[in-house]
N, C-alpha and C. Protein backbone atom coordinates (compact mmCIF):
# COMPACT_ATOMS: atom_id res chain seq x y z
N UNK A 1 99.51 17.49 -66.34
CA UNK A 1 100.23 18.59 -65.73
C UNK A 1 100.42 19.75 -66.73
N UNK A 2 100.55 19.38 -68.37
CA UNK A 2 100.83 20.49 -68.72
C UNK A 2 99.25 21.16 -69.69
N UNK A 3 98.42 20.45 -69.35
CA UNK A 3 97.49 21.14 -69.57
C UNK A 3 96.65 22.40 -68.14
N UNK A 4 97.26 22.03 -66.66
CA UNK A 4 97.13 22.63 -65.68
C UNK A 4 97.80 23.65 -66.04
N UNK A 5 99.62 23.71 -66.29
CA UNK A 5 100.50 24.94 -66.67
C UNK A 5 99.41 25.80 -67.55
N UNK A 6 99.28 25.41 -68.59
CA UNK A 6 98.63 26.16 -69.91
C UNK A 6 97.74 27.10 -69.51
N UNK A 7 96.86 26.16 -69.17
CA UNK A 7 95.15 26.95 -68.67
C UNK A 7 95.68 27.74 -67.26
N UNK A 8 96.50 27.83 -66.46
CA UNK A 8 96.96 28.51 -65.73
C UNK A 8 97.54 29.86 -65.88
N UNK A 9 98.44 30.44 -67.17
CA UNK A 9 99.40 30.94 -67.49
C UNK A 9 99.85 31.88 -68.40
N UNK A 10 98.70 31.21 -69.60
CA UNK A 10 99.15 31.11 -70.97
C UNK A 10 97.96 32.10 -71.53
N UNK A 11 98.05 33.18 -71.68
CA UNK A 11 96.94 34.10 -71.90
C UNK A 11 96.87 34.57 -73.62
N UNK A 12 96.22 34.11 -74.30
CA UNK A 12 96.40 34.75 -75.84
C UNK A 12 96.29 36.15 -75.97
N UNK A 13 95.50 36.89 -75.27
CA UNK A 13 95.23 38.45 -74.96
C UNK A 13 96.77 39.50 -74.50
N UNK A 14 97.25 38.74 -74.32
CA UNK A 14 98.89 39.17 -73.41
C UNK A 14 99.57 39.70 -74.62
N UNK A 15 100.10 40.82 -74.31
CA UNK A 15 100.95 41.50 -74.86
C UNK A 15 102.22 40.76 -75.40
N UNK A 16 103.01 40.25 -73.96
CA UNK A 16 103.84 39.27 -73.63
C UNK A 16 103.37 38.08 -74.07
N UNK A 17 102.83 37.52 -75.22
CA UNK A 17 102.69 36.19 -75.09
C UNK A 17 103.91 35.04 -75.46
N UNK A 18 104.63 35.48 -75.78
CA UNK A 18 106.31 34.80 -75.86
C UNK A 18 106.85 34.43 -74.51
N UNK A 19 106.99 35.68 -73.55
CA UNK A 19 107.48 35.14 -72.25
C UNK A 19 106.44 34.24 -71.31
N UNK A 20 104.54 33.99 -71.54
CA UNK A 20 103.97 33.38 -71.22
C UNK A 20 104.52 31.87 -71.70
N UNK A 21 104.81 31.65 -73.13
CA UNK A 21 104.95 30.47 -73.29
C UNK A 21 106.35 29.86 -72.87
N UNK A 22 107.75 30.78 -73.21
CA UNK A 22 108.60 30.47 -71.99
C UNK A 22 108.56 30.13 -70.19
N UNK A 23 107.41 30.95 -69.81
CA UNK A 23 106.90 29.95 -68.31
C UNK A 23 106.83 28.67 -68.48
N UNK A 24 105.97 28.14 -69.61
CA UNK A 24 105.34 26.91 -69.78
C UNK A 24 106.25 26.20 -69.34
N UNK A 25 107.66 26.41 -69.76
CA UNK A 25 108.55 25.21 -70.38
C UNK A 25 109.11 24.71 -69.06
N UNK A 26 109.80 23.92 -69.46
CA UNK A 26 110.25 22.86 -68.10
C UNK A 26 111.44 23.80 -67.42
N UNK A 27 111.18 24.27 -66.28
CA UNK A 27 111.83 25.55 -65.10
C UNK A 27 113.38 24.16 -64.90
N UNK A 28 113.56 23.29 -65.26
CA UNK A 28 114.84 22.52 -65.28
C UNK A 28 115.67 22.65 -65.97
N UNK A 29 115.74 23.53 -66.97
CA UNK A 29 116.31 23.90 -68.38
C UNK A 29 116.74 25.48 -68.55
N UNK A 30 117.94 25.77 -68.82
CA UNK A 30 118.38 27.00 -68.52
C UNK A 30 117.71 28.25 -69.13
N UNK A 31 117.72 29.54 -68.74
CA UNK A 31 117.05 30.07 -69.51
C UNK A 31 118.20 30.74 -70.84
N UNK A 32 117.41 31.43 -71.98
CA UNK A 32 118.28 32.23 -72.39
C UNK A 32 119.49 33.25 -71.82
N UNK A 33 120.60 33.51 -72.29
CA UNK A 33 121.60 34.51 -71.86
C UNK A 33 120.98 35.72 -72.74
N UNK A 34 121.42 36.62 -71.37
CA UNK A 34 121.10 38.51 -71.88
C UNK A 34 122.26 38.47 -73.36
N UNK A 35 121.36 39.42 -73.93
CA UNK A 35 122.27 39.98 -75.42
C UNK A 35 123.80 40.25 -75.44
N UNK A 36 124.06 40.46 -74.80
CA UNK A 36 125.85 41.29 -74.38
C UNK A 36 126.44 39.88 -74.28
N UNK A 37 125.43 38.75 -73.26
CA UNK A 37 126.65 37.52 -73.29
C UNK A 37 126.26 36.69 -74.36
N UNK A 38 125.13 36.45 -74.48
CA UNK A 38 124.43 35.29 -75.83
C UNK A 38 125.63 35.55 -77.46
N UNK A 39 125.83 36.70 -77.69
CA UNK A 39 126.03 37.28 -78.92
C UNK A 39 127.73 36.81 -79.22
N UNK A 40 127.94 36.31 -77.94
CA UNK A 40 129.22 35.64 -78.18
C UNK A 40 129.58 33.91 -78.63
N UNK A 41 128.34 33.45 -78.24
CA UNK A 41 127.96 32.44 -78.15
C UNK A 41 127.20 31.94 -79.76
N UNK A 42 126.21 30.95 -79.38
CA UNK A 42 125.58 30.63 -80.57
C UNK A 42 124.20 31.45 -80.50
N UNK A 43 123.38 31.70 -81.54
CA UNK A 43 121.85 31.94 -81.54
C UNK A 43 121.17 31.41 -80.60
N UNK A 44 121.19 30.09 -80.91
CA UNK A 44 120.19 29.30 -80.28
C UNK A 44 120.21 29.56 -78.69
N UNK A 45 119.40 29.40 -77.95
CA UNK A 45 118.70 29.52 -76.84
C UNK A 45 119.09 27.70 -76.17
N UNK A 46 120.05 27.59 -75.30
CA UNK A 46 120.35 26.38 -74.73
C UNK A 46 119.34 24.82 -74.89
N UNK A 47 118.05 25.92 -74.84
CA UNK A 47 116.86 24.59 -74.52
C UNK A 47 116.66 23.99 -75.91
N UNK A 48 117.42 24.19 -76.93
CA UNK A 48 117.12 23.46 -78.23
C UNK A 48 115.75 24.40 -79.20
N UNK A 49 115.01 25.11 -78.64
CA UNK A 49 114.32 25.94 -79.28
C UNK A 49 115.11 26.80 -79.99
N UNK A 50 114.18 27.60 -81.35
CA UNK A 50 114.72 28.21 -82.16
C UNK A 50 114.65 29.43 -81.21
N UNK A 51 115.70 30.98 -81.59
CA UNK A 51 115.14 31.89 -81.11
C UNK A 51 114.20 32.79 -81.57
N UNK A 52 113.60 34.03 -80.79
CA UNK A 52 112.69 34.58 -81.19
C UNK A 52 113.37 35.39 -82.20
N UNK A 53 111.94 35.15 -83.38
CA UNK A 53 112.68 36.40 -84.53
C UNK A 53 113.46 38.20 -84.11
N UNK A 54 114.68 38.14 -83.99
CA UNK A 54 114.76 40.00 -83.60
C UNK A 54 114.47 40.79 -84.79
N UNK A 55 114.11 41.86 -83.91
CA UNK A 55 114.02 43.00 -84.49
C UNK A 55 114.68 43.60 -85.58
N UNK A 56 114.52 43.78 -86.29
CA UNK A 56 115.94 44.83 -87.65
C UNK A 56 116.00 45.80 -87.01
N UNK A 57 117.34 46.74 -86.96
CA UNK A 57 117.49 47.75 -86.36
C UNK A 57 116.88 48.44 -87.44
N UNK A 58 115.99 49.35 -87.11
CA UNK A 58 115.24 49.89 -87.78
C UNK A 58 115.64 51.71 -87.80
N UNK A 59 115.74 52.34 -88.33
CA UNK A 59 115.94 53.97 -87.96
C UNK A 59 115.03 54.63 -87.40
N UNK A 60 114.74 55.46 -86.79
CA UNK A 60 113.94 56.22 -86.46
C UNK A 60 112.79 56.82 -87.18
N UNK A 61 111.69 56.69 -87.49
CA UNK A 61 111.61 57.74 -88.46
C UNK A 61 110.23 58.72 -88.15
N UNK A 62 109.96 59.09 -86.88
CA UNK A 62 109.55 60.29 -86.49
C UNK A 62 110.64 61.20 -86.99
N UNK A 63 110.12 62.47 -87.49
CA UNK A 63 110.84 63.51 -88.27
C UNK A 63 110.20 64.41 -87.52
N UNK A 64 110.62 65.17 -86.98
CA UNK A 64 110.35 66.42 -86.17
C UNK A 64 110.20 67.81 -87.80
N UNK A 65 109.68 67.73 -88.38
CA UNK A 65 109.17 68.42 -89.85
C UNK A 65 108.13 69.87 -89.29
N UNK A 66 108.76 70.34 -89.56
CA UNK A 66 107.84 72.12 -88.92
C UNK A 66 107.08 71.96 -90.45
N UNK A 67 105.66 72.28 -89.99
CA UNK A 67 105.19 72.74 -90.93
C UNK A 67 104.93 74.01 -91.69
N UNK A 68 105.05 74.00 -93.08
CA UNK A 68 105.10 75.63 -93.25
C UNK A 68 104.23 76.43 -93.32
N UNK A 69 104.41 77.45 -92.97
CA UNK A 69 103.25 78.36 -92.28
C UNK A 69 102.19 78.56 -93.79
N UNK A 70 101.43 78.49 -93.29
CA UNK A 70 99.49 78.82 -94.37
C UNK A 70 99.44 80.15 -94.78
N UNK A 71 99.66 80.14 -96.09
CA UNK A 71 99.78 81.60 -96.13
C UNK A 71 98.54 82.48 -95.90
N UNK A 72 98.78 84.11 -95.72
CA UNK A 72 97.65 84.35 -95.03
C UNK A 72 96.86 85.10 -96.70
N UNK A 73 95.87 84.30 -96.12
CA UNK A 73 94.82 84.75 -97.79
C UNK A 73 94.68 86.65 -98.28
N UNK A 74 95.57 86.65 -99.28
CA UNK A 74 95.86 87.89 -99.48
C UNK A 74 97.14 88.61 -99.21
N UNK A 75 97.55 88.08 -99.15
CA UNK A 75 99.09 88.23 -99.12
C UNK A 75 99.90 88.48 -100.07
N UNK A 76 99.21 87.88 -101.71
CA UNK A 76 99.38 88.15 -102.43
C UNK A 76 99.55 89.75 -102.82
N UNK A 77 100.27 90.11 -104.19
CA UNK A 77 100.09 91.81 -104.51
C UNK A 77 98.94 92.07 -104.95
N UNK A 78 98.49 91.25 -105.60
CA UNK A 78 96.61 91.96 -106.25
C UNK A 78 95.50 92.17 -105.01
N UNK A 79 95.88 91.61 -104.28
CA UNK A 79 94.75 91.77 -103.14
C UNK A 79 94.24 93.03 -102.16
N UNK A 80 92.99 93.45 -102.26
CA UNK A 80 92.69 94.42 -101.33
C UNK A 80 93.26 94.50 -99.79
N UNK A 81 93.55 93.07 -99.07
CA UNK A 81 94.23 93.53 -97.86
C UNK A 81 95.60 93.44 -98.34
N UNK A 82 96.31 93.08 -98.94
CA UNK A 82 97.99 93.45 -98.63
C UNK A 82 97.63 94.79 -99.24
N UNK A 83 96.97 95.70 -100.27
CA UNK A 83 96.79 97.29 -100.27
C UNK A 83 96.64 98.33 -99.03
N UNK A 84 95.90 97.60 -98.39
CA UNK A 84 95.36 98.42 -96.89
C UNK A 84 96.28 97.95 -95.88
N UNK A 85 97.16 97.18 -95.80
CA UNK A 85 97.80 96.95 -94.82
C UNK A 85 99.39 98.01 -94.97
N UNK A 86 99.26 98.46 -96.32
CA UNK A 86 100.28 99.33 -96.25
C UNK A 86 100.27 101.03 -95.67
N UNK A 87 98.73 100.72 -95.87
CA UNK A 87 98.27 102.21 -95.42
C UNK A 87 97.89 102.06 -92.99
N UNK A 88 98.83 101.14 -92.92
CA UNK A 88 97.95 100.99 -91.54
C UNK A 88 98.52 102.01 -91.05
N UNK A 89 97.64 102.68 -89.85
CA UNK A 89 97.77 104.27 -89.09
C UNK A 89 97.29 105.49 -89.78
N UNK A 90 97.14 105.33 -91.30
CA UNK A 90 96.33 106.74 -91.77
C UNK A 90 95.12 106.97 -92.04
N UNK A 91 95.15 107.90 -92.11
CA UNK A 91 93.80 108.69 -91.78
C UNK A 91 93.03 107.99 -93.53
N UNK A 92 92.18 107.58 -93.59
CA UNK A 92 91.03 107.08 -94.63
C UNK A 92 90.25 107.21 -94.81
N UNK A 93 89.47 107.22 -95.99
CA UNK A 93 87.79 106.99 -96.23
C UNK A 93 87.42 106.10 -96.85
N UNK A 94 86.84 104.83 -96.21
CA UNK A 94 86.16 104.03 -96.81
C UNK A 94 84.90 104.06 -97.41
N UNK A 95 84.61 103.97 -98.80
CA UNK A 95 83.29 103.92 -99.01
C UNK A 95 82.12 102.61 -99.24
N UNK A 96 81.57 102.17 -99.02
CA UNK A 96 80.78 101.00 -98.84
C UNK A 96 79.36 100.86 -100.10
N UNK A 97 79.05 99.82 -100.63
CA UNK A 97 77.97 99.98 -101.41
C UNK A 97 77.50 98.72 -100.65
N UNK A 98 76.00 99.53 -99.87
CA UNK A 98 74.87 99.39 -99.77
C UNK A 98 73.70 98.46 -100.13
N UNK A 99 73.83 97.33 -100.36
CA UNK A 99 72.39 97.17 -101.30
C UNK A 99 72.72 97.09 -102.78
N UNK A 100 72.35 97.47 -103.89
CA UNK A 100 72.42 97.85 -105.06
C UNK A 100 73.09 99.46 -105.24
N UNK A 101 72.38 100.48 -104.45
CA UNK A 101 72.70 101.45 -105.02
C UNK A 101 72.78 102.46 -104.13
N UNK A 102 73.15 102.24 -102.76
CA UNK A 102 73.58 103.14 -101.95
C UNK A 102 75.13 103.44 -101.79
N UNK A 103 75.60 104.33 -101.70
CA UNK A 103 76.86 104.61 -100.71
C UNK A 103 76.90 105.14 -99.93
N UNK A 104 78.07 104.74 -98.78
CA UNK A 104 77.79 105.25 -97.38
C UNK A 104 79.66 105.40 -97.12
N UNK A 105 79.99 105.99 -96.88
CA UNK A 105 81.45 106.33 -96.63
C UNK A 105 81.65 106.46 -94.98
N UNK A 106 82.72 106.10 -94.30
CA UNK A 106 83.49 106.23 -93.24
C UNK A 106 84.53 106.89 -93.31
N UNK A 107 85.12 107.82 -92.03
CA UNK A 107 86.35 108.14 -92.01
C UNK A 107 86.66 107.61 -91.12
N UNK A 108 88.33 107.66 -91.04
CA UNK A 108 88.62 107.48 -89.66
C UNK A 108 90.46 107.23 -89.83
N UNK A 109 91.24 106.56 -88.49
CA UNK A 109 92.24 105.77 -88.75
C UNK A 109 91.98 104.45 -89.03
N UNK A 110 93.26 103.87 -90.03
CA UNK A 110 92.88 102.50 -90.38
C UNK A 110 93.98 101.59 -89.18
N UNK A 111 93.26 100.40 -88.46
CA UNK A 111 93.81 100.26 -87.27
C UNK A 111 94.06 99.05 -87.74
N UNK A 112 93.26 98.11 -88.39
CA UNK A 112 93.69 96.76 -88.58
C UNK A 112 92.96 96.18 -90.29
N UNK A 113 93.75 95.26 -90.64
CA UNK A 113 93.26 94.71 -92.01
C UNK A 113 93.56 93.09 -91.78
N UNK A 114 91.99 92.83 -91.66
CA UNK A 114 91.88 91.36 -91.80
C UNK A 114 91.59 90.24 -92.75
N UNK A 115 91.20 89.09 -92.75
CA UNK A 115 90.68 88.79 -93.84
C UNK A 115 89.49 89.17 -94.87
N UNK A 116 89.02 89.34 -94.01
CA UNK A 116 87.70 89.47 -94.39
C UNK A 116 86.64 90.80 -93.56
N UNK A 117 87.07 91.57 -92.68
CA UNK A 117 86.98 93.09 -92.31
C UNK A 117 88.43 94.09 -92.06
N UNK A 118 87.83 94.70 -92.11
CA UNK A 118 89.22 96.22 -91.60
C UNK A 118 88.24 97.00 -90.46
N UNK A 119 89.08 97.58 -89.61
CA UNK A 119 88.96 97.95 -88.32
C UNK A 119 89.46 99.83 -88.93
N UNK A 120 88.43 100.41 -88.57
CA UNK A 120 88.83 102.08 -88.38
C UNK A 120 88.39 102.11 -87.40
N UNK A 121 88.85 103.68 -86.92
CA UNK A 121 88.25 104.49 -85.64
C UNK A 121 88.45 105.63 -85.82
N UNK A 122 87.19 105.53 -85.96
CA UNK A 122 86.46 106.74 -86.13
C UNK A 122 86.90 108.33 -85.51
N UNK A 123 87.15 109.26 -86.63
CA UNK A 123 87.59 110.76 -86.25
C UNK A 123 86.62 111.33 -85.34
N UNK A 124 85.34 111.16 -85.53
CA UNK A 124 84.40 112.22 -84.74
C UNK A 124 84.24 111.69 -82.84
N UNK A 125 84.28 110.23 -82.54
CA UNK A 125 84.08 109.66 -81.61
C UNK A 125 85.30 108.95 -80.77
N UNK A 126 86.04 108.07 -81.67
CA UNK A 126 87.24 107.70 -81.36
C UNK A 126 86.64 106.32 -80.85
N UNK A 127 85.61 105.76 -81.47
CA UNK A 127 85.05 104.63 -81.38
C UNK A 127 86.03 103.39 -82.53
N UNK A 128 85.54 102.35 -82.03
CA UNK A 128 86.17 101.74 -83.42
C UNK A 128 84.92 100.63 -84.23
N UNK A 129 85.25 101.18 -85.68
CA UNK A 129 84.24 100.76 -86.50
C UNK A 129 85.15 99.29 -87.15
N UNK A 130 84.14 98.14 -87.05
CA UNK A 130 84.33 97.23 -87.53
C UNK A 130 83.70 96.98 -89.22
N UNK A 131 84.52 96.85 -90.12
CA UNK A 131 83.94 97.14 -91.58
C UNK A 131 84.09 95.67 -92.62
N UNK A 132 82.58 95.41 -93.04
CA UNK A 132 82.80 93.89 -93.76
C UNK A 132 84.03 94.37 -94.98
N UNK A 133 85.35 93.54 -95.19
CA UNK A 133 86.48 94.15 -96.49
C UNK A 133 84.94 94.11 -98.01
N UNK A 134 84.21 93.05 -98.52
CA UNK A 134 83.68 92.56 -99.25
C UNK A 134 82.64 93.62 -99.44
N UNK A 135 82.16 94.51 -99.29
CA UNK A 135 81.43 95.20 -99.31
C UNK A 135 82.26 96.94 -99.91
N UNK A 136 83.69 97.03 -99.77
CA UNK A 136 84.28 97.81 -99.90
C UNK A 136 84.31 98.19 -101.05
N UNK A 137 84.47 99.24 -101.42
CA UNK A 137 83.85 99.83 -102.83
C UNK A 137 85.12 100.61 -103.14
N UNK A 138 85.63 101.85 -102.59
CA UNK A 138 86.41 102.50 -102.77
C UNK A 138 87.25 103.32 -101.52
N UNK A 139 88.79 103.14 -101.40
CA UNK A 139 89.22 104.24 -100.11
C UNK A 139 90.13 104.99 -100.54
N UNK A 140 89.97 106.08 -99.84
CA UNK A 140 90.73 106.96 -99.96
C UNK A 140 91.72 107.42 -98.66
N UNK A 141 92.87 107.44 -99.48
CA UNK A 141 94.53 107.84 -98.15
C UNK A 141 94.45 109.06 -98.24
N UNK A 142 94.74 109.60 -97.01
CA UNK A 142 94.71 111.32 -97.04
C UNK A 142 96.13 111.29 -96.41
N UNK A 143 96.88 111.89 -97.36
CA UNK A 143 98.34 112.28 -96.70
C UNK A 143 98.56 113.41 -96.28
């Protein structure tokens, strides 16, 4: 009979495999009392079994931790964009080197300073010129 229970019941894959093997046991025998009444009582579990190991109250320890923000590259004072970001809205000339030995200059307003380009637009068109920063050679603020 209690090899019928077993192979019936008793699943090793089970999450629950504690309350599987409590099925097993002889349904003539009381079960455990809930926590609130047991805790007045003894440990043990009526049927002479030990009880199941509990839990340690354990603390929480998900930490809700903001991470701190990445600074944005150049942010620093030596850097070409925190320079140009002070000049944003005026009128500029960027000059660009070319190759080895060209220059090519832009005017315009300076509209945005990114990592790695700055955004003018252009006086003659009112287009907006997208400009590699790394290529930047020299600008000039016109006050």
């Amino acid at each position: 009979m209690f090899q019928d229970k077993f192979s019936r019941s008793f699943n090793p894959m089970n999450a629950n495999m504690y309350a599987d093997y409590m099925n097993m046991a002889d349904t003539n025998q009381p079960r455990p009392m809930p926590m609130s009444r047991q805790s007045k009582q003894s440990t043990q579990p009526p049927s002479g079994r030990p009880a199941p190991p509990q839990r340690p109250n354990v603390p929480d320890r998900t930490i809700s931790v903001q991470p701190e923000p990445i600074p944005f590259p150049g942010a620093d004072k030596g850097y070409l964009q925190n320079v140009l970001n002070r000049y944003i809205g005026e009128q500029v000339r960027v000059e660009f080197l070319i190759g080895t030995s060209i220059l090519v200059d832009k005017s315009g307003t300076l509209l945005e300073v990114g990592i790695n380009y700055l955004i003018l637009q252009l006086a003659e068109t009112d287009d907006l010129l997208v400009c590699d920063l790394y290529s930047v050679k020299f600008v000039t603020v016109f006050k």
